[in-house]
Protein backbone atom coordinates (compact mmCIF):
# COMPACT_ATOMS: atom_id res chain seq x y z
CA UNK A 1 0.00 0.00 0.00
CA UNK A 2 1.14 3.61 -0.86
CA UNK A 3 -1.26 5.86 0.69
CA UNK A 4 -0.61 8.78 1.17
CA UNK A 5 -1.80 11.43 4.09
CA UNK A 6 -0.49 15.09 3.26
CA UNK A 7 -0.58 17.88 0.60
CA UNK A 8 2.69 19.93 -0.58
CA UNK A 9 2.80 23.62 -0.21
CA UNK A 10 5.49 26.17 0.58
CA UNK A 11 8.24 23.44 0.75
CA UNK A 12 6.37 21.53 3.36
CA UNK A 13 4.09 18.73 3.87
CA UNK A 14 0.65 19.70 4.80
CA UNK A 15 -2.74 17.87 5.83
CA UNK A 16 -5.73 19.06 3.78
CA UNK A 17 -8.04 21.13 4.28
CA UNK A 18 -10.69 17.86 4.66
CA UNK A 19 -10.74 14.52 5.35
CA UNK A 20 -11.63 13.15 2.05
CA UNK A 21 -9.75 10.17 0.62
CA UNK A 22 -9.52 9.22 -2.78
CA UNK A 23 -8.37 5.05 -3.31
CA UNK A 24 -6.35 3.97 -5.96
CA UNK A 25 -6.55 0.78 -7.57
CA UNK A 26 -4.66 -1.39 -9.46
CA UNK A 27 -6.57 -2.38 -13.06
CA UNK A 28 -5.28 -5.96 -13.24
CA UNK A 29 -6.49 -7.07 -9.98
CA UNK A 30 -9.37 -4.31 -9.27
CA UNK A 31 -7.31 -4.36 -5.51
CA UNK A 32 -6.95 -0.93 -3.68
CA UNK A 33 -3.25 0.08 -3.96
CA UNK A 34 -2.97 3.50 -2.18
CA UNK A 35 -4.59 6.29 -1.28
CA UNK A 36 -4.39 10.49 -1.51
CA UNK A 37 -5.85 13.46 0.58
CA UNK A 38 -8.84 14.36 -1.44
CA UNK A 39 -8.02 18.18 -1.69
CA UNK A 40 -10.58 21.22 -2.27
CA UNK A 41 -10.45 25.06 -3.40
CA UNK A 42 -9.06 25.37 0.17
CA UNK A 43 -5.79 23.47 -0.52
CA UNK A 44 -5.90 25.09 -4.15
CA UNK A 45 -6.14 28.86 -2.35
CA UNK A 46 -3.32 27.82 0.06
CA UNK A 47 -1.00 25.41 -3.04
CA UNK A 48 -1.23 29.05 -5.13
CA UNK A 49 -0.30 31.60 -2.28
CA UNK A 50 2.37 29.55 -1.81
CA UNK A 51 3.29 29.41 -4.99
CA UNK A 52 2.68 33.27 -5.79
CA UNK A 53 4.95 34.22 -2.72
CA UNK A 54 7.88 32.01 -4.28
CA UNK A 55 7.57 33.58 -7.90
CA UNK A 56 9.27 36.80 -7.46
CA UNK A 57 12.18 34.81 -5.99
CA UNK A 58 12.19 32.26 -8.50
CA UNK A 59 11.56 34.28 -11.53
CA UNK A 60 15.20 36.20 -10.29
CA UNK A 61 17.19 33.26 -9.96
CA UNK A 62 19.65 33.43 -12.56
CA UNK A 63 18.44 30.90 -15.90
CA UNK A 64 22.05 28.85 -15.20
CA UNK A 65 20.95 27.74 -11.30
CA UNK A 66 17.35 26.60 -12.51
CA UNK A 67 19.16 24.94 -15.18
CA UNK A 68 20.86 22.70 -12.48
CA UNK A 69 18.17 22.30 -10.37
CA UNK A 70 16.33 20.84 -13.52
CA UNK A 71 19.26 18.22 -14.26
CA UNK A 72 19.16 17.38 -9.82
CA UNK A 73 15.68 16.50 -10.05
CA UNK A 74 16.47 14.68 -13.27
CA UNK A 75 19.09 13.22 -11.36
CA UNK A 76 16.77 11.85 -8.72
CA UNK A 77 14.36 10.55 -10.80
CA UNK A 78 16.89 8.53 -12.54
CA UNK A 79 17.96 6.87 -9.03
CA UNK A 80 14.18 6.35 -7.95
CA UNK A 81 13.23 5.09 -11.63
CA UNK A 82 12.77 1.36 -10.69
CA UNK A 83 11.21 1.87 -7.81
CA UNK A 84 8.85 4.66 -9.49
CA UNK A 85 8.27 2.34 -12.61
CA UNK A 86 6.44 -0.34 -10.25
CA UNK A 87 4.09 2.39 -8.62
CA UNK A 88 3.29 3.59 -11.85
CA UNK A 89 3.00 -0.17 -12.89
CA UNK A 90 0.32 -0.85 -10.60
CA UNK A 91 -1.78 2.26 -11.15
CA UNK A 92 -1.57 2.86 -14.48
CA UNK A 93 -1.42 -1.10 -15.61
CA UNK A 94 1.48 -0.45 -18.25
CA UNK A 95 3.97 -3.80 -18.17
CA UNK A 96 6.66 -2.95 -16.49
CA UNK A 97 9.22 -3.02 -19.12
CA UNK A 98 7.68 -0.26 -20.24
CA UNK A 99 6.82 1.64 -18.29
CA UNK A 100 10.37 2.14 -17.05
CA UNK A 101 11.44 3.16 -20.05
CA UNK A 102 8.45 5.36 -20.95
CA UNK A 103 7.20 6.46 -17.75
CA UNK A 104 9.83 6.63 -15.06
CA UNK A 105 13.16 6.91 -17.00
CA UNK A 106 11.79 9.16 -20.29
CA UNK A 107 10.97 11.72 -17.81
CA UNK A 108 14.19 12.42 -16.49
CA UNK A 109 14.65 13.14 -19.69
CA UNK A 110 12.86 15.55 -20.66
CA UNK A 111 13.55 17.58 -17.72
CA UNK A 112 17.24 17.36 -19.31
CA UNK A 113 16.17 18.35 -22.65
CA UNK A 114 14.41 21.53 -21.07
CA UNK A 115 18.03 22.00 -19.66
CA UNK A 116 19.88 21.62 -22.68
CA UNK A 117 17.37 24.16 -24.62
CA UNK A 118 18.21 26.67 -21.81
CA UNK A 119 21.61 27.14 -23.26
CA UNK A 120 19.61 28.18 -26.75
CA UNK A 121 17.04 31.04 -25.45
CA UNK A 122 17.90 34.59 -26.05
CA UNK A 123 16.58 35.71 -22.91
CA UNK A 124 17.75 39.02 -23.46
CA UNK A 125 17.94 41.07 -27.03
CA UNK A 126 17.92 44.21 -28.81
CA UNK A 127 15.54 45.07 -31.74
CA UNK A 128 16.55 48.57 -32.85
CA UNK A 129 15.79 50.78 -30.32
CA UNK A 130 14.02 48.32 -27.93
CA UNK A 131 15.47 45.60 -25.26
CA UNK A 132 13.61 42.35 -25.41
CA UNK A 133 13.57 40.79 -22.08
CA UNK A 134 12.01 36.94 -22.00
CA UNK A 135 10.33 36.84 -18.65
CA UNK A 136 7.82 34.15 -17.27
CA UNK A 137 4.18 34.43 -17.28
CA UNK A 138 3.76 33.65 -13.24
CA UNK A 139 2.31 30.88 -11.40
CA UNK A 140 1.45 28.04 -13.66
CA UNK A 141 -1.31 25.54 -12.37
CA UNK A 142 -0.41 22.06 -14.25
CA UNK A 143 -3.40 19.51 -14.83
CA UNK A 144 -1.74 16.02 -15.68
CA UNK A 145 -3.54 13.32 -17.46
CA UNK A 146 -3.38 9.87 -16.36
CA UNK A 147 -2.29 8.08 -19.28
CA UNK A 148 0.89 9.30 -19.15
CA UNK A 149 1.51 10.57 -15.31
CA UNK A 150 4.97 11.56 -14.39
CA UNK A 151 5.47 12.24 -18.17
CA UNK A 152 3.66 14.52 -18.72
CA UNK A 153 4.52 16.20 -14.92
CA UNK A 154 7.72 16.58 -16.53
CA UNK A 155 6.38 18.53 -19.67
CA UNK A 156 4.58 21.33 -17.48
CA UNK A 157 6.25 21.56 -14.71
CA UNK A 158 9.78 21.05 -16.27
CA UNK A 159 8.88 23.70 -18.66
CA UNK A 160 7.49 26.60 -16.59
CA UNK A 161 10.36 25.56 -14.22
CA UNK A 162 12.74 26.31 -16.86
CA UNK A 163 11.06 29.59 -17.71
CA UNK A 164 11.10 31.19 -14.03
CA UNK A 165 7.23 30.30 -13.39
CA UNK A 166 6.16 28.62 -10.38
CA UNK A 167 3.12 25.73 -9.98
CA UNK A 168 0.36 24.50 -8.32
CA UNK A 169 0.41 20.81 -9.46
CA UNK A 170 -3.21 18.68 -9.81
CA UNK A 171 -2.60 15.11 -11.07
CA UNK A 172 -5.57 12.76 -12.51
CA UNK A 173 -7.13 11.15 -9.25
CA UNK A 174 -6.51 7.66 -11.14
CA UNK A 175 -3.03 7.64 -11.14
CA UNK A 176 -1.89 10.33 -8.48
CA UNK A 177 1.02 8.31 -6.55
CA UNK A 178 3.65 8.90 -9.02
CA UNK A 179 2.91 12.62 -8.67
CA UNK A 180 4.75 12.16 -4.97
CA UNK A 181 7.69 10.66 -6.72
CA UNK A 182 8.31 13.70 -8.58
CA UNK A 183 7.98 16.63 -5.22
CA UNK A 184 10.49 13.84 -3.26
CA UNK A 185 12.64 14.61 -6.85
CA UNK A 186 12.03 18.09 -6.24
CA UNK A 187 12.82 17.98 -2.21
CA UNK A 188 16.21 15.90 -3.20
CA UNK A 189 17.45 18.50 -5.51
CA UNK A 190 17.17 21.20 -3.09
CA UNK A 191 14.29 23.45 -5.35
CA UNK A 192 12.68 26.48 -2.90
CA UNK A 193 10.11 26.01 -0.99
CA UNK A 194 6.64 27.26 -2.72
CA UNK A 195 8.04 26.40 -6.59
CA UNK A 196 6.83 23.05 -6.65
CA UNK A 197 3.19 23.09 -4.89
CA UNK A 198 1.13 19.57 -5.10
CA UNK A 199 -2.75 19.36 -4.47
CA UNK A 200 -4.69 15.99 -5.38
CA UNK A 201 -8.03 15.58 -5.94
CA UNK A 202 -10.79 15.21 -8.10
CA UNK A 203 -10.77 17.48 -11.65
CA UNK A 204 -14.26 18.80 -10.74
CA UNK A 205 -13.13 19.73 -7.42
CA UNK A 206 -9.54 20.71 -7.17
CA UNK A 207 -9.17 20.82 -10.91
CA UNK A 208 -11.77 23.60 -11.07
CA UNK A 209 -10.72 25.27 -8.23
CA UNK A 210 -7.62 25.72 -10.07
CA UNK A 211 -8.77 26.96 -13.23
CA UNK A 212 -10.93 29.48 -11.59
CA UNK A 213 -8.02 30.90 -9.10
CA UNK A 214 -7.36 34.52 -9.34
CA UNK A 215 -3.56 33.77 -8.45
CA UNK A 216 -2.85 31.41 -11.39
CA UNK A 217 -1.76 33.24 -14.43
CA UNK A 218 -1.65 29.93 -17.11
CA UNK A 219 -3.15 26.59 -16.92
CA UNK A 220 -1.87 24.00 -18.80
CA UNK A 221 -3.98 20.86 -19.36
CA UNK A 222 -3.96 17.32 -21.09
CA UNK A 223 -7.02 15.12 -21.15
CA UNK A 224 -10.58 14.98 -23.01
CA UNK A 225 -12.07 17.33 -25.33
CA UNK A 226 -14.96 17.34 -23.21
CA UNK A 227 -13.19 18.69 -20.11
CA UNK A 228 -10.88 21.02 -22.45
CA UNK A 229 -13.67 22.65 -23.32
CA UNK A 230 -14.80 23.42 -19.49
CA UNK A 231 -11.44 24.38 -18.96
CA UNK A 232 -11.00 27.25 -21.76
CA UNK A 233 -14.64 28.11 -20.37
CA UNK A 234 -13.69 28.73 -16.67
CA UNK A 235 -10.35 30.09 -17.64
CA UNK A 236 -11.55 33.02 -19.81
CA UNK A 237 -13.40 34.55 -16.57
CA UNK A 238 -10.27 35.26 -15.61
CA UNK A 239 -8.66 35.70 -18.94
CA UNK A 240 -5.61 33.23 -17.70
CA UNK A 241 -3.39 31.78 -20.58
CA UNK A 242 -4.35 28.28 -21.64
CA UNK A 243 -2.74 25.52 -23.13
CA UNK A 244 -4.17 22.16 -24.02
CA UNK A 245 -3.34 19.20 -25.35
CA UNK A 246 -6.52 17.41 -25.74
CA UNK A 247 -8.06 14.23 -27.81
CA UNK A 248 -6.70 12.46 -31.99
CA UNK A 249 -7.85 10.10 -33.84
CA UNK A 250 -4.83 9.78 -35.95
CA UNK A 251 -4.97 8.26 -39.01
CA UNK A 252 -1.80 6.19 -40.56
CA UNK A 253 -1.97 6.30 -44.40
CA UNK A 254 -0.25 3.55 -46.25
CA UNK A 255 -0.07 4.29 -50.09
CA UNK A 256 1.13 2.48 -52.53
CA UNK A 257 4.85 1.43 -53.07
CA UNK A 258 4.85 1.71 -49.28
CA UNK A 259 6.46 -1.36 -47.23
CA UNK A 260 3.15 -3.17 -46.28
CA UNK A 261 4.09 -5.63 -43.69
CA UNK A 262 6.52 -3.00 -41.42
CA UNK A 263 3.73 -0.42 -42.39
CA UNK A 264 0.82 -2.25 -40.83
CA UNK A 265 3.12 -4.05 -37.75
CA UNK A 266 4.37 -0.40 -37.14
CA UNK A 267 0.73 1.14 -36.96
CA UNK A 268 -0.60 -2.02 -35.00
CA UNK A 269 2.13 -1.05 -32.41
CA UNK A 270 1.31 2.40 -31.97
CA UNK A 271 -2.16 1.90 -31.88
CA UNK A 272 -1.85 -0.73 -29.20
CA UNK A 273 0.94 0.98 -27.35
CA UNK A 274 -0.59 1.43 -23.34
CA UNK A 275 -3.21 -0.94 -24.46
CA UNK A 276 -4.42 2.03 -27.06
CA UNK A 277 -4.58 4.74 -23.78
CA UNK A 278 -2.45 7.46 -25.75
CA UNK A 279 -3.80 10.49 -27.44
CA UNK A 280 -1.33 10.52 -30.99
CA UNK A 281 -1.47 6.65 -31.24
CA UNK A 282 -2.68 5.61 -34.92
CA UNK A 283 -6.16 4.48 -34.61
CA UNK A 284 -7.08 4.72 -38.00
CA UNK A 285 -5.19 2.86 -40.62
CA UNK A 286 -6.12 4.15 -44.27
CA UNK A 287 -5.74 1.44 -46.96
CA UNK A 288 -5.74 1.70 -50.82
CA UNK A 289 -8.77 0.14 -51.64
CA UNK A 290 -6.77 -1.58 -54.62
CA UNK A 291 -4.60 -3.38 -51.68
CA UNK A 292 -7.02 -3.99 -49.25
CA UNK A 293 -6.91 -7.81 -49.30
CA UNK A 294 -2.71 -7.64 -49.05
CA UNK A 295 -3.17 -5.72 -46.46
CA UNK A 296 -6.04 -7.19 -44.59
CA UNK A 297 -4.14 -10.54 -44.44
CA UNK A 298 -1.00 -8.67 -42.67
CA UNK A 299 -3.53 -7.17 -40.23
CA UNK A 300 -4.89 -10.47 -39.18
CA UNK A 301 -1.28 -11.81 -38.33
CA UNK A 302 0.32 -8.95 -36.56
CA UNK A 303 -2.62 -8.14 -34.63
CA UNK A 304 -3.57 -11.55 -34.30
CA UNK A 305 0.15 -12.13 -32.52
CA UNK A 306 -0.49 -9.38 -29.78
CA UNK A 307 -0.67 -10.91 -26.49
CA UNK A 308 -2.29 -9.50 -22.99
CA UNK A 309 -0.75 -10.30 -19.79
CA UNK A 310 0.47 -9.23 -15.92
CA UNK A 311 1.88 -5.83 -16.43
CA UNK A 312 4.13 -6.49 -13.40
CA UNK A 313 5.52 -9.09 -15.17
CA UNK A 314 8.19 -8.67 -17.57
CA UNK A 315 7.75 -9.27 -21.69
CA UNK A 316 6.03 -7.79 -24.49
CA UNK A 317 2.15 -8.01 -24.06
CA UNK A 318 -0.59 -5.46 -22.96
CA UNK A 319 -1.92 -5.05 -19.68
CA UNK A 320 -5.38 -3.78 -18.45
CA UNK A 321 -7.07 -0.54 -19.32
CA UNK A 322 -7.33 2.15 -16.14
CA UNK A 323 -10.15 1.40 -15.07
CA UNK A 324 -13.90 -0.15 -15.02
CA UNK A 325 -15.35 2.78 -16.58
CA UNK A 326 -12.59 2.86 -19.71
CA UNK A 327 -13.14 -0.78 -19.67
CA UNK A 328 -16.73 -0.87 -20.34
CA UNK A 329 -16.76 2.70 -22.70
CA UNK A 330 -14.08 0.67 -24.88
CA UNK A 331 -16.27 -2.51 -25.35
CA UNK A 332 -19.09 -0.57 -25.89
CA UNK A 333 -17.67 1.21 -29.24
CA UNK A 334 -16.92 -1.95 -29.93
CA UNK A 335 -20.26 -3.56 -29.92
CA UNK A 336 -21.88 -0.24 -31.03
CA UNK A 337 -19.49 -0.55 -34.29
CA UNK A 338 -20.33 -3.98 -35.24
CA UNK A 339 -24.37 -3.06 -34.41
CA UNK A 340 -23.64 -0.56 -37.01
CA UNK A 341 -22.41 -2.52 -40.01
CA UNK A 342 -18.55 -2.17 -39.36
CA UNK A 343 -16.41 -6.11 -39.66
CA UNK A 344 -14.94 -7.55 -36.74
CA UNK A 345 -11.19 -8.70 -38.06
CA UNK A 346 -9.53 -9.44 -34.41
CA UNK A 347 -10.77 -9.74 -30.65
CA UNK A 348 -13.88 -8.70 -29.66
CA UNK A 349 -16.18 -6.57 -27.07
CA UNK A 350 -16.36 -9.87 -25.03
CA UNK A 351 -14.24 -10.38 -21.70
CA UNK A 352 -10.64 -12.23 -22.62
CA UNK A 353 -10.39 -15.69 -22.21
CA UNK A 354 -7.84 -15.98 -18.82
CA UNK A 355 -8.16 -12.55 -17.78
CA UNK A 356 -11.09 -13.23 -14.96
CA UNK A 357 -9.79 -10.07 -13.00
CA UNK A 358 -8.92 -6.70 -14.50
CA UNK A 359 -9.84 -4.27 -16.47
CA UNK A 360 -8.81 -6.20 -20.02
CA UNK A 361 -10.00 -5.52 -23.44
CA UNK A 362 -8.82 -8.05 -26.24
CA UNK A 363 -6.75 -6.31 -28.88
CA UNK A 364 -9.31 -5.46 -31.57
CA UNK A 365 -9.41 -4.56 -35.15
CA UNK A 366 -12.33 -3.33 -37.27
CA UNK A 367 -13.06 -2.70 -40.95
CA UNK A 368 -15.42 0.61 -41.35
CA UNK A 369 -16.35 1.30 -44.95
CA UNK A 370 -17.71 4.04 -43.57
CA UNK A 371 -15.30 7.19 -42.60
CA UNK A 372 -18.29 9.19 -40.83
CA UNK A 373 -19.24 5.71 -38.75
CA UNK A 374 -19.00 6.55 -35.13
CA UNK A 375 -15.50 4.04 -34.32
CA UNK A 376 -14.08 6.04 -37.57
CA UNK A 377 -14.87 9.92 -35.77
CA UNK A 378 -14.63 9.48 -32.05
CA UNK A 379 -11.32 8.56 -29.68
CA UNK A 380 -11.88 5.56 -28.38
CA UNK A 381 -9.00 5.58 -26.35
CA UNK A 382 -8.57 1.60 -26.00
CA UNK A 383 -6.86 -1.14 -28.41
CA UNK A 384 -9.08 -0.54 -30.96
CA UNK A 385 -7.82 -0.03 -34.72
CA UNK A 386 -10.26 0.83 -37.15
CA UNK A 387 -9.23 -0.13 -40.58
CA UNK A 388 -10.40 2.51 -43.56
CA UNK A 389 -10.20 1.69 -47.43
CA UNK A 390 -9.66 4.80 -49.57
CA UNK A 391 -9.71 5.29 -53.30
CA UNK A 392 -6.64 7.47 -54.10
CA UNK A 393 -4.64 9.74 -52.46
CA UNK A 394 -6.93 12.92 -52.42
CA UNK A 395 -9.70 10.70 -50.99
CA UNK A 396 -6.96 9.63 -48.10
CA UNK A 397 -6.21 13.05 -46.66
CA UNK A 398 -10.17 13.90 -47.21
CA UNK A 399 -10.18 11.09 -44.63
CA UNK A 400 -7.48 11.95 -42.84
CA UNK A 401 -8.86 15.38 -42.05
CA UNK A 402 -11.97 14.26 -41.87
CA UNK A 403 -12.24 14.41 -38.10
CA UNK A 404 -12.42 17.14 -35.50
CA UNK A 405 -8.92 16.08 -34.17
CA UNK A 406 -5.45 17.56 -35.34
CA UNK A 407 -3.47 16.31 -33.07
CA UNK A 408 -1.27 13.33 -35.21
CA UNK A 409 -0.70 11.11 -38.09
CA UNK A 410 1.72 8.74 -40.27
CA UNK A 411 2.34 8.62 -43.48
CA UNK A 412 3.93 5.14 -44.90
CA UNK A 413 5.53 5.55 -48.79
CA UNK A 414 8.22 4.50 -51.22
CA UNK A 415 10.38 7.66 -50.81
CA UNK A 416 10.64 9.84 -48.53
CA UNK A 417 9.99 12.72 -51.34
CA UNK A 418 6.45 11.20 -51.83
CA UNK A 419 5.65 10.74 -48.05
CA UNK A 420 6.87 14.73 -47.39
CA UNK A 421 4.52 15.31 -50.39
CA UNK A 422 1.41 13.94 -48.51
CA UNK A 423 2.40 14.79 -44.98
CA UNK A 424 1.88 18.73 -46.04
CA UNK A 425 -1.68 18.00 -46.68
CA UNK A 426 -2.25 16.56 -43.52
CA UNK A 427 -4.23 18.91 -41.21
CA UNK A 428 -1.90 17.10 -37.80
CA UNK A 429 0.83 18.66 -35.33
CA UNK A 430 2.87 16.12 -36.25
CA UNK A 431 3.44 13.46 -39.15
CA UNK A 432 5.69 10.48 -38.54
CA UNK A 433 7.12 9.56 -42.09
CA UNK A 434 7.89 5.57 -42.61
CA UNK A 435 8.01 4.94 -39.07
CA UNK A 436 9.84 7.65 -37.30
CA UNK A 437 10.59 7.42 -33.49
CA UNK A 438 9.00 10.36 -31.61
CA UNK A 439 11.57 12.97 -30.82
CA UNK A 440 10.69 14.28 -27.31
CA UNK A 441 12.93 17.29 -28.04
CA UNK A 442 10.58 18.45 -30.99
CA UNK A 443 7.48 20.58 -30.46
CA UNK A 444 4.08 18.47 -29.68
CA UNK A 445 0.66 19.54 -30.46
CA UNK A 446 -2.28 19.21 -32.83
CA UNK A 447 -4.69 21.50 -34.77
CA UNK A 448 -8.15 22.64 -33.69
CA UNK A 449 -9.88 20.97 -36.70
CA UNK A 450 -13.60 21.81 -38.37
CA UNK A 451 -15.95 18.61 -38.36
CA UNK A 452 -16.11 18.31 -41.62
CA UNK A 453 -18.63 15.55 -43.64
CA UNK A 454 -16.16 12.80 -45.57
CA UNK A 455 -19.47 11.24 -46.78
């Protein structure tokens, strides 16, 4: 058990302002794991005081010394990375293989690649007559998705530490213990008191309470669409800066000439990578209608060899999805998809055979013919891949852009010449060509995209 009884504010550890506890489970055996202080506006109000009394400090400290401080805590998530890996293992449900690599080591870093660009900002310059001084926006509040936990704790907060800002950190409520790893980083490496503030809780609660807070200048956020949109909407009372990295339903288009087999066992991958729980993995895979039974055939084997399994144990397989509620939202696309006409190629809405306990969904592939159907538009956010045909290439990035997300997409071709071609059409942040690894160094975001009719 890791529960946990206090809040972090002003370089301290705190009790709430309540008594509320929220549990946290583990998704392969639906056991309670740990717990956290279920925090309110109360420990928000006192987490951003705190934090607004350390800014003017920390905004002076000269860019080299937060520069170290960012490579100690990097330091000390490095030594804790095993130990972090298995907490995040049993919340999250990633395999542990993986999740060390991903979610415990990756981390550390980023915070060194926020380091490294340090060396690269003019924070000081002349144009013409006027001195350009880069100076931070204030106290950041930080809303962390649990997909990706300490990940993407070391996007925000590494970032606005880098820039001078201070935070108020609020982690999802379903994965929340790795969040502790990171202020014991913090604590290790010797950061002020007040720059690094943690308050868990619920998003409706704490979350809010955040967004709303006269004393936070920025919020940034990653999770749903749905709860982006509340969060512009309480933000702009206040006019606060906001930056969100919300849903995708990316779409991986192999065209013709491409390498078939390592295009479809590369898309299969990302799609199933965290059992499908990441926001740029390729969920739609966009086949020339002219190769659709070449390609179908590949699909049944690759996908057909993924296997599910104990995420603390070590190999390659999936583990569990977060939760009950992801659980049965998955299946239900799933049988909602095949009510609607869609082919069922691979696994299934039904419960895995083995897999008694936990939150499992087979690894699942479906044919749409349809690029309006509702498994074709919406982020399902499970191992679900949702096989397209197209006629040429214009109808492909019609597709493609065909959905109200921006956020990623991959392009598989003969030369790189061609993919570059087709990537430029895409309406996506980003565009893997042939397989690319992602370059955590590189900037990350989608497009705010129109619904538009593919029909």
């Amino acid at each position: 058990m890791l529960s946990y009884d206090m809040l972090y504010s002003a370089g301290a550890w705190v009790p709430p302002h309540g008594d509320g506890v929220i549990d946290v489970e583990n998704p392969a055996t639906e056991e309670v794991i740990g717990s956290v202080p279920r925090g309110d506006a109360v420990d928000v109000d006192r987490a951003a005081r705190a934090a607004r009394d350390a800014f003017p400090g920390w905004a002076r400290t000269p860019w080299p010394r937060r520069q170290e401080l960012l490579r100690s805590i990097a330091a000390a998530l490095r030594d804790s990375g095993e130990k972090t890996a298995r907490t995040i293992t049993s919340e999250l449900g990633m395999p542990i293989d993986a999740c060390l690599a991903v979610q415990a080591l990756e981390p550390a870093s980023i915070l060194e690649g926020y380091a490294d660009e340090m060396d690269r900002i003019a924070w000081e310059y002349d144009i013409d007559w006027s001195h350009i001084v880069m100076d931070p926006v204030g106290v950041v509040g930080a809303i962390t998705p649990w997909n990706y936990p300490l990940y993407q704790i070391a996007c925000k907060v590494g970032g606005a530490l880098a820039a001078g800002c201070t935070v108020v950190l609020k982690p999802s409520e379903l994965t929340p213990l790795n969040a502790y790893a990171f202020v014991e980083a913090a604590e290790k490496a010797g950061l002020p008191p007040g720059v690094v503030n943690l308050v868990t809780g619920h998003g409706s609660e704490a979350g809010e309470a955040l967004v709303v807070h006269p004393g936070i200048d920025a919020i940034s956020f990653t999770g749903s669409t749905v709860t982006g949109r509340r969060v512009a909407a309480l933000a702009s009372v206040t006019l606060k800066r906001v930056s969100m990295e919300l849903g995708g339903k990316s779409a991986s288009i192999v065209i013709e000439g491409a390498d078939l087999e390592r295009a479809v066992a590369a898309t299969i991958r990302n799609c199933f990578r965290n059992s499908g729980q990441s926001c740029s993995s390729h969920t739609r895979l966009l086949s020339p209608r002219r190769l659709e039974q070449r390609i179908m055939s590949i699909v049944r084997d690759r996908a057909g060899e993924v296997q599910l399994g104990d995420p603390a144990a070590h190999g390659n397989h999936l583990g569990p999805l977060v939760s009950a509620v992801q659980r049965d939202r998955v299946t239900r696309y799933i049988r909602e998809a095949l009510a609607s006409g869609a082919t069922l190629v691979v696994g299934g809405a039904d419960p895995p055979t083995g897999f008694e306990r936990g939150y499992y969904v087979q690894p699942t592939v479906i044919v749409s013919p349809d690029p309006n159907a509702q498994i074709a538009q919406e982020e399902v956010f499970g191992p679900v891949l949702c096989v397209i045909p197209y006629d040429d290439v214009a109808d492909a990035v019609r597709i493609a852009n065909g959905t109200p997300y921006g956020l990623s997409s991959g392009v598989w071709s003969a030369t790189p010449a061609e993919g570059l071609e087709l990537a430029h059409l895409l309406r996506a942040g980003e565009v893997e060509l042939n397989g690319a690894p992602f370059n955590v160094r590189a900037p990350f975001g989608g497009l705010a995209c129109p619904v538009m009719d593919v029909s």
